[in-house]
Protein backbone atom coordinates (compact mmCIF):
# COMPACT_ATOMS: atom_id res chain seq x y z
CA UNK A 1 -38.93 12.30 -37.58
CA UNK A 2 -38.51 9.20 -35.18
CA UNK A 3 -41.73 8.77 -32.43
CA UNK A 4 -39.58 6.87 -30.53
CA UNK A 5 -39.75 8.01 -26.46
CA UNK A 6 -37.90 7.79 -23.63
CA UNK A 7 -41.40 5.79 -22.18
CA UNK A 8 -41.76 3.85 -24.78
CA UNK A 9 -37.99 2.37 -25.08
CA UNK A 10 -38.48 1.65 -21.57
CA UNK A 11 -41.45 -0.56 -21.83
CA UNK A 12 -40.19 -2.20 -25.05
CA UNK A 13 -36.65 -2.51 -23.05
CA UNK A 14 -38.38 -4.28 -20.11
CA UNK A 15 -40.43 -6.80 -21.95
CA UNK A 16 -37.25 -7.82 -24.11
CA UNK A 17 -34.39 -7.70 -21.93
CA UNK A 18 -33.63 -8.81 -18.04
CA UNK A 19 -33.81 -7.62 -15.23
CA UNK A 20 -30.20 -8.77 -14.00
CA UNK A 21 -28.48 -6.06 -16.93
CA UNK A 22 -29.24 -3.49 -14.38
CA UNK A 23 -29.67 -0.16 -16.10
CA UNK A 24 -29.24 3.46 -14.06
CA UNK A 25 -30.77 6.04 -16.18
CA UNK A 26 -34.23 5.86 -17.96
CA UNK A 27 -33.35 7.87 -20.92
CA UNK A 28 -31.69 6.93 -24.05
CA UNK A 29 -28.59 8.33 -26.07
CA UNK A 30 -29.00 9.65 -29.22
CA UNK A 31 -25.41 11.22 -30.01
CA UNK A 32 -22.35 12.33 -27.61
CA UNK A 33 -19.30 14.42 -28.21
CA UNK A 34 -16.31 14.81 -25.46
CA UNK A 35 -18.03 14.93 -22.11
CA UNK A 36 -21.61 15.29 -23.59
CA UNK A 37 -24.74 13.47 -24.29
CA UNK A 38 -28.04 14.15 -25.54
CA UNK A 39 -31.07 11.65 -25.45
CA UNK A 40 -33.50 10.82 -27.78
CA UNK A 41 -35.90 13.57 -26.59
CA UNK A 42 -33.24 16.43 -26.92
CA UNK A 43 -32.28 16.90 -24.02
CA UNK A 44 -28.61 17.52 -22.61
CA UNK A 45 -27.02 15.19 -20.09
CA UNK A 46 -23.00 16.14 -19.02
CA UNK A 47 -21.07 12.51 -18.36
CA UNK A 48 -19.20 12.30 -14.95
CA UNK A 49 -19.26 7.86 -15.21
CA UNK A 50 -17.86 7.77 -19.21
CA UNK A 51 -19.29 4.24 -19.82
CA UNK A 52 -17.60 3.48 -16.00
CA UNK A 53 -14.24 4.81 -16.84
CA UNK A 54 -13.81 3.78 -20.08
CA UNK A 55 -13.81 7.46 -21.71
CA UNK A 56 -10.86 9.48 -20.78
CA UNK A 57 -10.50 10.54 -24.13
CA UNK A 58 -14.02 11.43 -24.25
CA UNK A 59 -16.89 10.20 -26.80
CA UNK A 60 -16.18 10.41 -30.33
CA UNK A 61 -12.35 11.30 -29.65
CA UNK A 62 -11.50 13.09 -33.38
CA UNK A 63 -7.99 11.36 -33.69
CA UNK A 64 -9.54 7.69 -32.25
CA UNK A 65 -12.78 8.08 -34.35
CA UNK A 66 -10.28 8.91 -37.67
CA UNK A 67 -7.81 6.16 -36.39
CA UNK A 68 -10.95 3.57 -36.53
CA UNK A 69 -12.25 4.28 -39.78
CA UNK A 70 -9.32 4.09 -41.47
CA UNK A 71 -8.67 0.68 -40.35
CA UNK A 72 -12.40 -0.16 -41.58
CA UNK A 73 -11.51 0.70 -44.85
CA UNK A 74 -8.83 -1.91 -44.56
CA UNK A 75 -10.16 -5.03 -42.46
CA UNK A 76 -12.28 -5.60 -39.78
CA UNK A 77 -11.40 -8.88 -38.48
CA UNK A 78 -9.39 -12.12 -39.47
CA UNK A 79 -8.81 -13.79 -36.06
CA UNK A 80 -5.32 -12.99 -35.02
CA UNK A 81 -4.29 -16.42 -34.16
CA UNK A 82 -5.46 -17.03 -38.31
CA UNK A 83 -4.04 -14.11 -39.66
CA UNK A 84 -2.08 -11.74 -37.41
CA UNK A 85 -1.83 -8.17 -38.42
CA UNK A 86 0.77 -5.46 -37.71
CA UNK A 87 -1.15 -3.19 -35.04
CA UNK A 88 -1.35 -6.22 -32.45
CA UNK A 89 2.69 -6.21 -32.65
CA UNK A 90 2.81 -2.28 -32.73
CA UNK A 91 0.24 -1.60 -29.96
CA UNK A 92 2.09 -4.78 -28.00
CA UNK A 93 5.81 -3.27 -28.37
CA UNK A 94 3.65 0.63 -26.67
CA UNK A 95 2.28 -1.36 -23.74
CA UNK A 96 5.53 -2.45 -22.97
CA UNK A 97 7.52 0.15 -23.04
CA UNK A 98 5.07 2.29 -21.19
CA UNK A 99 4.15 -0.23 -18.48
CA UNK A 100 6.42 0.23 -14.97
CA UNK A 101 9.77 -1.37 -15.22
CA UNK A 102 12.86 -1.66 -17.50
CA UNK A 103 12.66 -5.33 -17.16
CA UNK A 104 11.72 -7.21 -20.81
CA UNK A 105 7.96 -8.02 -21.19
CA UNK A 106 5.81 -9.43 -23.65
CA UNK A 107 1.51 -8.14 -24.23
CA UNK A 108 -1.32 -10.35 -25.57
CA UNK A 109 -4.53 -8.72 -25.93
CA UNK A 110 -8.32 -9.90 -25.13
CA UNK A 111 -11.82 -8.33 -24.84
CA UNK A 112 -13.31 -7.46 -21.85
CA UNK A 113 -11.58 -6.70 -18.34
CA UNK A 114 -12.81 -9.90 -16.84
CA UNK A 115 -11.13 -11.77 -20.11
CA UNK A 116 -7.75 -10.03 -19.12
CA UNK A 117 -7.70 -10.93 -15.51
CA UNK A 118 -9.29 -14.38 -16.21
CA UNK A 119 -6.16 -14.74 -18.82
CA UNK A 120 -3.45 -13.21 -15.95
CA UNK A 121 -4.53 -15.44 -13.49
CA UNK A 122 -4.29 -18.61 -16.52
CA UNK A 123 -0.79 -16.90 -16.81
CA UNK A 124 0.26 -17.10 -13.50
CA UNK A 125 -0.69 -20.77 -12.61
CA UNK A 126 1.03 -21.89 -15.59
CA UNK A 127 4.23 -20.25 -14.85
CA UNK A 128 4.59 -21.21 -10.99
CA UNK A 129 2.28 -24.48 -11.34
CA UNK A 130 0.02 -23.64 -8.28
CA UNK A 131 -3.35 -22.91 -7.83
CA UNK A 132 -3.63 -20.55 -5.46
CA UNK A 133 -4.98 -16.85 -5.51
CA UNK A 134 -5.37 -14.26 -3.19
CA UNK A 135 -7.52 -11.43 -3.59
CA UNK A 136 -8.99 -8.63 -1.19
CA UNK A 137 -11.99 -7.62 0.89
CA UNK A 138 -13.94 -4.68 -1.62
CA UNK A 139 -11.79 -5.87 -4.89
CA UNK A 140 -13.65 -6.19 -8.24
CA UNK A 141 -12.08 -8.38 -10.69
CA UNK A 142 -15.29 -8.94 -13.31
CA UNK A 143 -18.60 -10.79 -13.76
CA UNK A 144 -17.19 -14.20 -15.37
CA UNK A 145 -17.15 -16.94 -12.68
CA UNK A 146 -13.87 -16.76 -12.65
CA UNK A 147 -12.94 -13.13 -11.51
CA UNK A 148 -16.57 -13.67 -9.54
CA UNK A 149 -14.31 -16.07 -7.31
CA UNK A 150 -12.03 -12.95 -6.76
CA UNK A 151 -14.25 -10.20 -6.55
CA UNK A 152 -14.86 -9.30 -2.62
CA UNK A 153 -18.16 -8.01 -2.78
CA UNK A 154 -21.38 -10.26 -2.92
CA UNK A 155 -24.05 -7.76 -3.58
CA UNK A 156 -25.27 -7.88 -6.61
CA UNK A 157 -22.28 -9.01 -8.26
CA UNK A 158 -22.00 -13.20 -6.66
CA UNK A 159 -26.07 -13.29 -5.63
CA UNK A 160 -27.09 -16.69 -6.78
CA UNK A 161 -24.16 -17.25 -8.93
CA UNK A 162 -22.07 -19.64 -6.91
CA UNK A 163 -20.45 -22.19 -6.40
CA UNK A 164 -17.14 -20.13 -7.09
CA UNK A 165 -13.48 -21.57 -8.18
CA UNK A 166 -11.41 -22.82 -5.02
CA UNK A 167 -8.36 -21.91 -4.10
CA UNK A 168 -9.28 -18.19 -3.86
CA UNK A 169 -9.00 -16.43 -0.78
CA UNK A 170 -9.82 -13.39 0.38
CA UNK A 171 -7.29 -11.23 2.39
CA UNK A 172 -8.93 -7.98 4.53
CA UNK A 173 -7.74 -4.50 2.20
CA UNK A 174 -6.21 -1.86 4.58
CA UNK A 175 -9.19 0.60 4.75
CA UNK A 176 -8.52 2.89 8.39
CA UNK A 177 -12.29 4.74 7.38
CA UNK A 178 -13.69 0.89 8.14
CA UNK A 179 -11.18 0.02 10.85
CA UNK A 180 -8.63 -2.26 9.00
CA UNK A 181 -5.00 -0.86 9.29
CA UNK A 182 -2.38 -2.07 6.87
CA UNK A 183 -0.82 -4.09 10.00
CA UNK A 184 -3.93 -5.60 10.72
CA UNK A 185 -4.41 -6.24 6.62
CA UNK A 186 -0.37 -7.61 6.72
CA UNK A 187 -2.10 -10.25 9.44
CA UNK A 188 -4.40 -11.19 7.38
CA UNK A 189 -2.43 -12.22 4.82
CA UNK A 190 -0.52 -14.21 7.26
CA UNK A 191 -3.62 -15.83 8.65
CA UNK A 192 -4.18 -16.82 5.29
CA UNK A 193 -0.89 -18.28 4.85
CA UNK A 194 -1.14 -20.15 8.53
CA UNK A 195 -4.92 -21.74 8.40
CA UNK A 196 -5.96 -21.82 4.48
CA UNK A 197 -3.27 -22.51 2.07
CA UNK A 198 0.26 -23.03 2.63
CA UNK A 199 2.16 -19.93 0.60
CA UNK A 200 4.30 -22.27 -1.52
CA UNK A 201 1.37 -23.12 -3.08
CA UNK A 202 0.06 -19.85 -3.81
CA UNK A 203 0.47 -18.40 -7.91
CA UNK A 204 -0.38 -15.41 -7.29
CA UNK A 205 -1.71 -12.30 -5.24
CA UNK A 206 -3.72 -9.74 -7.59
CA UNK A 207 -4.48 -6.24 -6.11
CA UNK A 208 -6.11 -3.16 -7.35
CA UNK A 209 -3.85 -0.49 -6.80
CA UNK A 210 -7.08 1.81 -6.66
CA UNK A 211 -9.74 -0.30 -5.82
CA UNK A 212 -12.77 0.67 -8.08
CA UNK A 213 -16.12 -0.68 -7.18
CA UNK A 214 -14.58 -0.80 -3.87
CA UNK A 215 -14.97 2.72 -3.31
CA UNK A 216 -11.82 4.17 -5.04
CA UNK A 217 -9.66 3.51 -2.13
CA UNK A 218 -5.69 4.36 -2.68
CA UNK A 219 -3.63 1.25 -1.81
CA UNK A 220 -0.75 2.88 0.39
CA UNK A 221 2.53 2.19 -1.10
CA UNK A 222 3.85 0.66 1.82
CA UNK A 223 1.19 -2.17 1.74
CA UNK A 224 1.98 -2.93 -1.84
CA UNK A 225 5.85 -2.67 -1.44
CA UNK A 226 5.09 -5.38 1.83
CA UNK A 227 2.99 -7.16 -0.95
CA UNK A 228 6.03 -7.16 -3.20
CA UNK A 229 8.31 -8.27 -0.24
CA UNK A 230 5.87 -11.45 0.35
CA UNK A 231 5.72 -12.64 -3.78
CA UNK A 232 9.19 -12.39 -4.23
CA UNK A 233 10.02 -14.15 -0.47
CA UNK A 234 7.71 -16.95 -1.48
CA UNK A 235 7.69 -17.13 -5.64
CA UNK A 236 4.33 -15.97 -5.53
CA UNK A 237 3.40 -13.33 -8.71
CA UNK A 238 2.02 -9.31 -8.14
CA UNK A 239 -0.46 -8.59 -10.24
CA UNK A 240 -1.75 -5.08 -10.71
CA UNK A 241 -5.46 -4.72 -11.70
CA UNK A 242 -5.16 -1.42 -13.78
CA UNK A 243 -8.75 -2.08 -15.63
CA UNK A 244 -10.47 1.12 -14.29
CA UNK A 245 -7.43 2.94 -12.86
CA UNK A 246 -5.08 3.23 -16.15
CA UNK A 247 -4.20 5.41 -19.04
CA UNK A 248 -3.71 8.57 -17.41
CA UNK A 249 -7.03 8.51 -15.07
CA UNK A 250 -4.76 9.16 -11.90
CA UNK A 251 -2.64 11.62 -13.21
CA UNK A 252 0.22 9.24 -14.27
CA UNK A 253 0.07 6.24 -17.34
CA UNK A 254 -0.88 4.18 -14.24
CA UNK A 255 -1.67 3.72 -10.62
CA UNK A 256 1.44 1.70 -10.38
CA UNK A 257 3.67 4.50 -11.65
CA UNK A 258 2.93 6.55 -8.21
CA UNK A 259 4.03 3.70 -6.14
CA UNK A 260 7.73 2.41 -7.31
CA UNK A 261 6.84 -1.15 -6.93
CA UNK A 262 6.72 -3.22 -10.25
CA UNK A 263 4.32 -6.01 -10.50
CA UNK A 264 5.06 -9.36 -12.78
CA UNK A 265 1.54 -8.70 -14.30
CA UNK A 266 -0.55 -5.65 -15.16
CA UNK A 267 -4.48 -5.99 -16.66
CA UNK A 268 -5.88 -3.00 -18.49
CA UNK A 269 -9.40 -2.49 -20.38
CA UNK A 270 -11.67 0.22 -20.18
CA UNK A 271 -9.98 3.50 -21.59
CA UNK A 272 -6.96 1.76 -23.60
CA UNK A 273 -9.70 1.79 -27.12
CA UNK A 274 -11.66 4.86 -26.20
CA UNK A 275 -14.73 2.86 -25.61
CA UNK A 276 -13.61 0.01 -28.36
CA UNK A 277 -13.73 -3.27 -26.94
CA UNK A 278 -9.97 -3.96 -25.57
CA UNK A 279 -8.23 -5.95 -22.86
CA UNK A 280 -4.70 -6.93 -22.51
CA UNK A 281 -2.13 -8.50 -20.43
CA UNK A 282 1.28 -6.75 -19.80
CA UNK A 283 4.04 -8.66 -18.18
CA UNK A 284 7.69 -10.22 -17.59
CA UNK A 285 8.50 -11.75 -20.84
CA UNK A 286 9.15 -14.93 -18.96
CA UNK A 287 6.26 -14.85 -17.44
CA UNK A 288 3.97 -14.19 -20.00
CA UNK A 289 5.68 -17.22 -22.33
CA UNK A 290 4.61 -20.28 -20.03
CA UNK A 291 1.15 -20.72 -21.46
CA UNK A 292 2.01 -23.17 -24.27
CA UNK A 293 1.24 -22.35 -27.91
CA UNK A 294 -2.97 -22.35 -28.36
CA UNK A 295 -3.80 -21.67 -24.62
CA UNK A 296 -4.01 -17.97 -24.79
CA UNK A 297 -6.31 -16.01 -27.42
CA UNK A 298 -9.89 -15.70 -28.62
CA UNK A 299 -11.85 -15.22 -31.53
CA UNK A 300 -12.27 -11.75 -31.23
CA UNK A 301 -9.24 -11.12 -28.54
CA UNK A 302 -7.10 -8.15 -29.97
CA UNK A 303 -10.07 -6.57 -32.61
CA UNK A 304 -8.14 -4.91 -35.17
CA UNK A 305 -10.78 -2.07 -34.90
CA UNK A 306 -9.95 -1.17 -31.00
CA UNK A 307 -6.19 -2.06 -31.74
CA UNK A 308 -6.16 1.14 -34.07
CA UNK A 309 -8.07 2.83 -31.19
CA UNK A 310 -5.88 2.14 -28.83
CA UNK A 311 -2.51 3.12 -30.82
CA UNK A 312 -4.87 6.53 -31.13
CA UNK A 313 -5.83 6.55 -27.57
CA UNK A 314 -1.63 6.42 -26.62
CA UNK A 315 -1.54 9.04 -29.03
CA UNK A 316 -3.93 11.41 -27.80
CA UNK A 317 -2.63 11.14 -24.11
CA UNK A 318 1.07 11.89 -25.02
CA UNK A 319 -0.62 15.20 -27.24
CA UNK A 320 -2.90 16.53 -25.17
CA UNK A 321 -0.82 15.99 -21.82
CA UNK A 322 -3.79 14.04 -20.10
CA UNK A 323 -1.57 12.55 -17.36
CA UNK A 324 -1.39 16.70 -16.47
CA UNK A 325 -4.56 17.76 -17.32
CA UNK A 326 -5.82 14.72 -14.79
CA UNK A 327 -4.29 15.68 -11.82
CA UNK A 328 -5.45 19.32 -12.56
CA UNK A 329 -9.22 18.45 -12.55
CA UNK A 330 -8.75 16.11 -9.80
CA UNK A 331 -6.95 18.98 -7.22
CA UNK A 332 -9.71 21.25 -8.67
CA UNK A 333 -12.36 18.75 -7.59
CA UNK A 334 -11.00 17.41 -4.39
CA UNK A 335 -10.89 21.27 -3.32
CA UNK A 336 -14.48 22.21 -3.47
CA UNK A 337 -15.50 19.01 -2.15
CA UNK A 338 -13.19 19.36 0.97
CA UNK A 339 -14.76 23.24 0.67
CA UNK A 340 -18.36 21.96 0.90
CA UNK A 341 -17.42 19.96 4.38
CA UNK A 342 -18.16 22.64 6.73
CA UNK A 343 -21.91 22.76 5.14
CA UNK A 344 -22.55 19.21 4.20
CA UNK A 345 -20.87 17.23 7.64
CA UNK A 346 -21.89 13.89 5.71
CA UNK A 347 -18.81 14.37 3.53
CA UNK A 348 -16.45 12.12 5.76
CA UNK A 349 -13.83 12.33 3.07
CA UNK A 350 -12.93 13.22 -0.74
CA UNK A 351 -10.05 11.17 -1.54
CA UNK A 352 -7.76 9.48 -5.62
CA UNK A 353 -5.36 10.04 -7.75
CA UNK A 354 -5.09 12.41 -10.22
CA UNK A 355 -8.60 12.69 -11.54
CA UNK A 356 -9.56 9.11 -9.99
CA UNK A 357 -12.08 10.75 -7.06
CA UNK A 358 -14.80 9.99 -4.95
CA UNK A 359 -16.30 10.93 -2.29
CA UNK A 360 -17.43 8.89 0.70
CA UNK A 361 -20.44 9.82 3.08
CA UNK A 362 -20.98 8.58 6.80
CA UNK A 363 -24.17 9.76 8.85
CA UNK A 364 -23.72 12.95 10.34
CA UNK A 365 -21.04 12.74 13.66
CA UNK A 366 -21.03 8.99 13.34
CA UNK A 367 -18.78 6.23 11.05
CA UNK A 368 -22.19 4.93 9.74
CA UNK A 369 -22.48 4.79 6.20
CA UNK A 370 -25.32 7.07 4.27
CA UNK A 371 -26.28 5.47 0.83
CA UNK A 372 -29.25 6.84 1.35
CA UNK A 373 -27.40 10.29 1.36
CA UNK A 374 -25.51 9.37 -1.74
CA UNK A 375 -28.27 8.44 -3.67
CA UNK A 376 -30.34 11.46 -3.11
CA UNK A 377 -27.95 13.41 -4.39
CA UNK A 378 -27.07 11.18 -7.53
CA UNK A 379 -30.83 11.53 -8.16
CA UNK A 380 -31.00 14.93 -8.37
CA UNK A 381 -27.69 15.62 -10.04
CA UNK A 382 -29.33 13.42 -12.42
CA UNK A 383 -32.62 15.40 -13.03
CA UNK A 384 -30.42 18.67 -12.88
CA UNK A 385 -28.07 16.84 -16.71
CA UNK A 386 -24.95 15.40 -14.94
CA UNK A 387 -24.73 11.61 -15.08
CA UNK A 388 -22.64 10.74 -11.74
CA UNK A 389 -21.89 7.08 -9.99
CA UNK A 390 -21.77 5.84 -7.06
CA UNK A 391 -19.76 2.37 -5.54
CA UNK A 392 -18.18 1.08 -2.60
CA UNK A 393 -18.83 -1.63 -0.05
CA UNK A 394 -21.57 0.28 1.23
CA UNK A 395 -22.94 2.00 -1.24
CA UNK A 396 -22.10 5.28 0.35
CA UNK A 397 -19.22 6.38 -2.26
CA UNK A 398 -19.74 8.80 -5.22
CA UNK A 399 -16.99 8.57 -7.78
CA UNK A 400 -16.13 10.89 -10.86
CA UNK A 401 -15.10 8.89 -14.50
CA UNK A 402 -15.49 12.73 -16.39
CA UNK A 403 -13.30 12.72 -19.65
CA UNK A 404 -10.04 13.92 -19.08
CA UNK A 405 -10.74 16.00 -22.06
CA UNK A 406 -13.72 17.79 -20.99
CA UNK A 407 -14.03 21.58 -21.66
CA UNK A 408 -13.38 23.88 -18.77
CA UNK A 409 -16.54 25.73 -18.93
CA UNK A 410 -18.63 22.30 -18.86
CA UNK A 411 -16.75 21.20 -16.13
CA UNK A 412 -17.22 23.94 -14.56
CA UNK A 413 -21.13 23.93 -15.02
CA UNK A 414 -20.59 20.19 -13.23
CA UNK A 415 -19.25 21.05 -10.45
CA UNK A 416 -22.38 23.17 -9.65
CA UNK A 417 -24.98 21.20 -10.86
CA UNK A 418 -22.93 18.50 -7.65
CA UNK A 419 -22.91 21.18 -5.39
CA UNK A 420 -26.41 21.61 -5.75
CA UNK A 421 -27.27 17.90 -5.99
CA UNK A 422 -25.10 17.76 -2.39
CA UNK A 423 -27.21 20.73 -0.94
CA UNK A 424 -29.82 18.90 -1.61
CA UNK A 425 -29.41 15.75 -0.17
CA UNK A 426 -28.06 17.33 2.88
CA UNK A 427 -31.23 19.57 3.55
C-alpha cells in the first residue's frame, strides 16, 4: 500500500514544478467516476468545475472510455497530415451538420482551445487579407500569446507576458450589472472603428456568446444579431467562441443555437473528447478553404484517440438527452439560488443557459464586488467535498461545470453542501 500523502505530493509538487501552473486544491486524485472523485487519502470530493467544463459527460463516461480503447487497440497516432484516418472525416462531416446553419462548411481539428482560436483567427486573415481583430472587455480566448492579445482580462492571465500582437482591439461587452448597456457597447465598437482601425481593414470580430472567465455573462441576442449586421455591412467575419459554452452545457448543442444568428466561424474544445485532448474549427466551407495547403495542422492536431472520444461524446448527448437534462439542472439550480436571496443579500444575481450558471456577489446594498465573499464560501464548500469555481472580472462570480450526467441524489447532496458553504460566508 502506497505512503504517498496529500503533504507530501505537495512539497515534492512545489520543489519540481512552478509557481505560475496555479493549482486550487491541495489534494490529489486517485480515481473518479461521473461527477465523483476521491483523493489519494480516501476521501470523497463531488466535482462542480469538471476539469473547467470539459466533463459534461462526466469522468470515465462508459461509452467514451469503450470508444477510446477500442481505437488503442488499433492506432494511436500517425500524424494526420502523414496518414489521415477515417474518424477525422467522420467526426468532421458531425460537426458540421450539427453546427448552426444550413449553409456548407468544412472542420479541421487541433489540440487545445487556444490552438483552435489561434487557427480561426489564421483562418480569417487569410480569407479577407486584413489584420484586424476585435475582441471584448472580460473575453478569454487562451494562454498562447496569441489569444493573450485577445483575452480582456490582465490578471493573472497577460502579467508580465507582453508585448501582445497588434491589431487587436478591445471593444467594451454589454454588462448592465457593471454599467455598460449594449448601446453604449454598440459605441464602442464604433469608437473603435472611428479612432483605431478603419473597419475595412478589420478580419474579424470574435465573441463569446457566454463569456466564461468573464463571469458567465449571456450575450443578448440583439447585441450579437447588431454584431452580425456590422460583419456582413463591412466583410468583416463572426466568430463564435464555443470552447467552454458547447456540447449541450446550455441546454442546446450550443450557445449559438439560442440566438438565431449564424457566425462564419465557431471554436470548440473542452467537452467535445470527454476530457481527451480536442479542438476544432467549424465554418463556411469557403471560408475555411483559404489557408493554402500546409498552413493549417499539427503534429498531434486531430489525436485519433480523442477523435473516437468525441464521435462517443456526440453519441452520448443524442442518448442520454443532455441538451434536456441541462436545462433541467440549471432551472433547478438557478431556483434555490434566487431562493437563498432573501437570506444571503450578497447574491446580486444567479444568471446562464441551460446548466451554464453562476452566481455573482456585490457587498451587501451596494454594486461593489465581494471576492472576498465568494471565496469564503468556495473554501468551505471545499472542506465540506464539493469542488466549485469561481471567475469573472472581479473575482466575485461562482460558476457551476457539474457533469450533465450527474446522479440526482449527488446533486442533490451539492446543492446543500453550497447552501451551507453560502451560509457560511454570509454569517
Amino acid at each position: 500500500m502506497s505512503t504517498t500523502t496529500n503533504a507530501s505530493l505537495q512539497q515534492r509538487k512545489e520543489a519540481a514544478t512552478p509557481r505560475g501552473v496555479g493549482v486550487m486544491c491541495g489534494f490529489y486524485i486517485d480515481r473518479a467516476k461521473n461527477a465523483e472523485l476521491w483523493d489519494i487519502e480516501g476521501r470523497r470530493y463531488i466535482d462542480f468545475a469538471g476539469g473547467i467544463g470539459v466533463l459534461n459527460t462526466g469522468h470515465l463516461n462508459d461509452k467514451v472510455a469503450a470508444a477510446v480503447a477500442a481505437q488503442a487497440e488499433k492506432f494511436s497516432h500517425t500524424c494526420y497530415q502523414v496518414v489521415p484516418y477515417e474518424l477525422y472525416v467522420s467526426v468532421a462531416e458531425k460537426l458540421n451538420a450539427i453546427t448552426p446553419g444550413d449553409h456548407a462548411k468544412k472542420t479541421c481539428f487541433f489540440t487545445s482551445g487556444a490552438e483552435a482560436v489561434e487557427n480561426a483567427i489564421k483562418i480569417a486573415r487569410s480569407h479577407t487579407g486584413r489584420p484586424g481583430v476585435i475582441a471584448f472587455f472580460g473575453g478569454y480566448h487562451g494562454r498562447t500569446n496569441m489569444t493573450l492579445g485577445l483575452t480582456g482580462k490582465v490578471a493573472p492571465y497577460k502579467l508580465g507576458f507582453g508585448p501582445f500582437p497588434g491589431e487587436v482591439f478591445h471593444a467594451p461587452y454589454p454588462n448592465p450589472m457593471h454599467g455598460v448597456s449594449e448601446e453604449e457597447a454598440l459605441k464602442g465598437l464604433e469608437k473603435i472603428f472611428k479612432c483605431d482601425i478603419d473597419p475595412k481593414r478589420v478580419a474579424a470580430i470574435i465573441i463569446e456568446p457566454v463569456q466564461g472567465e468573464g463571469g458567465f455573462n449571456v450575450t443578448p441576442n440583439s447585441f450579437l444579431a447588431a454584431l452580425r449586421a456590422i460583419c456582413d455591412e463591412h466583410g468583416i467575419l463572426l466568430i463564435a467562441d464555443e470552447v467552454q459554452s458547447g456540447f449541450a452545457r446550455t441546454g442546446k448543442m450550443f450557445a449559438m443555437d439560442h440566438t438565431g444568428v449564424i457566425p462564419d466561424l465557431m471554436t470548440m474544445a473542452k467537452s467535445l473528447a470527454g476530457g481527451y485532448p480536442l479542438s476544432a474549427v467549424t465554418g463556411r466551407a469557403e471560408v475555411m478553404d483559404a489557408p493554402a495547403a500546409g498552413g493549417l495542422g499539427g503534429t498531434y492536431a486531430g489525436s485519433p484517440l480523442a477523435l473516437a472520444a468525441a464521435e462517443a461524446v456526440m453519441d452520448v448527448i443524442a442518448e442520454d438527452k443532455l441538451c434536456e437534462r441541462a436545462q433541467l439542472l440549471g432551472d433547478k439550480l438557478k431556483a434555490k439560488l434566487d431562493s437563498l436571496k432573501a437570506d444571503i443579500p450578497h447574491i446580486a444575481q444567479a444568471r446562464g443557459l441551460g446548466a451554464m450558471v453562476a452566481v455573482e456577489f456585490m457587498k451587501p446594498g451596494t454594486n461593489t464586488p465581494d471576492a472576498d465573499f465568494a471565496k469564503k464560501a468556495q473554501q468551505y464548500a471545499l472542506q465540506h467535498g464539493l469542488i466549485l469555481l469561481t471567475c469573472g472580472m472581479y473575482y466575485n462570480v461562482m460558476r457551476f461545470l457539474f457533469p450533465l450526467t450527474i446522479e440526482d441524489a449527488v446533486f442533490d447532496e451539492a446543492m446543500g453542501i453550497m447552501e451551507a458553504a453560502l451560509r457560511h460566508a454570509a454569517a
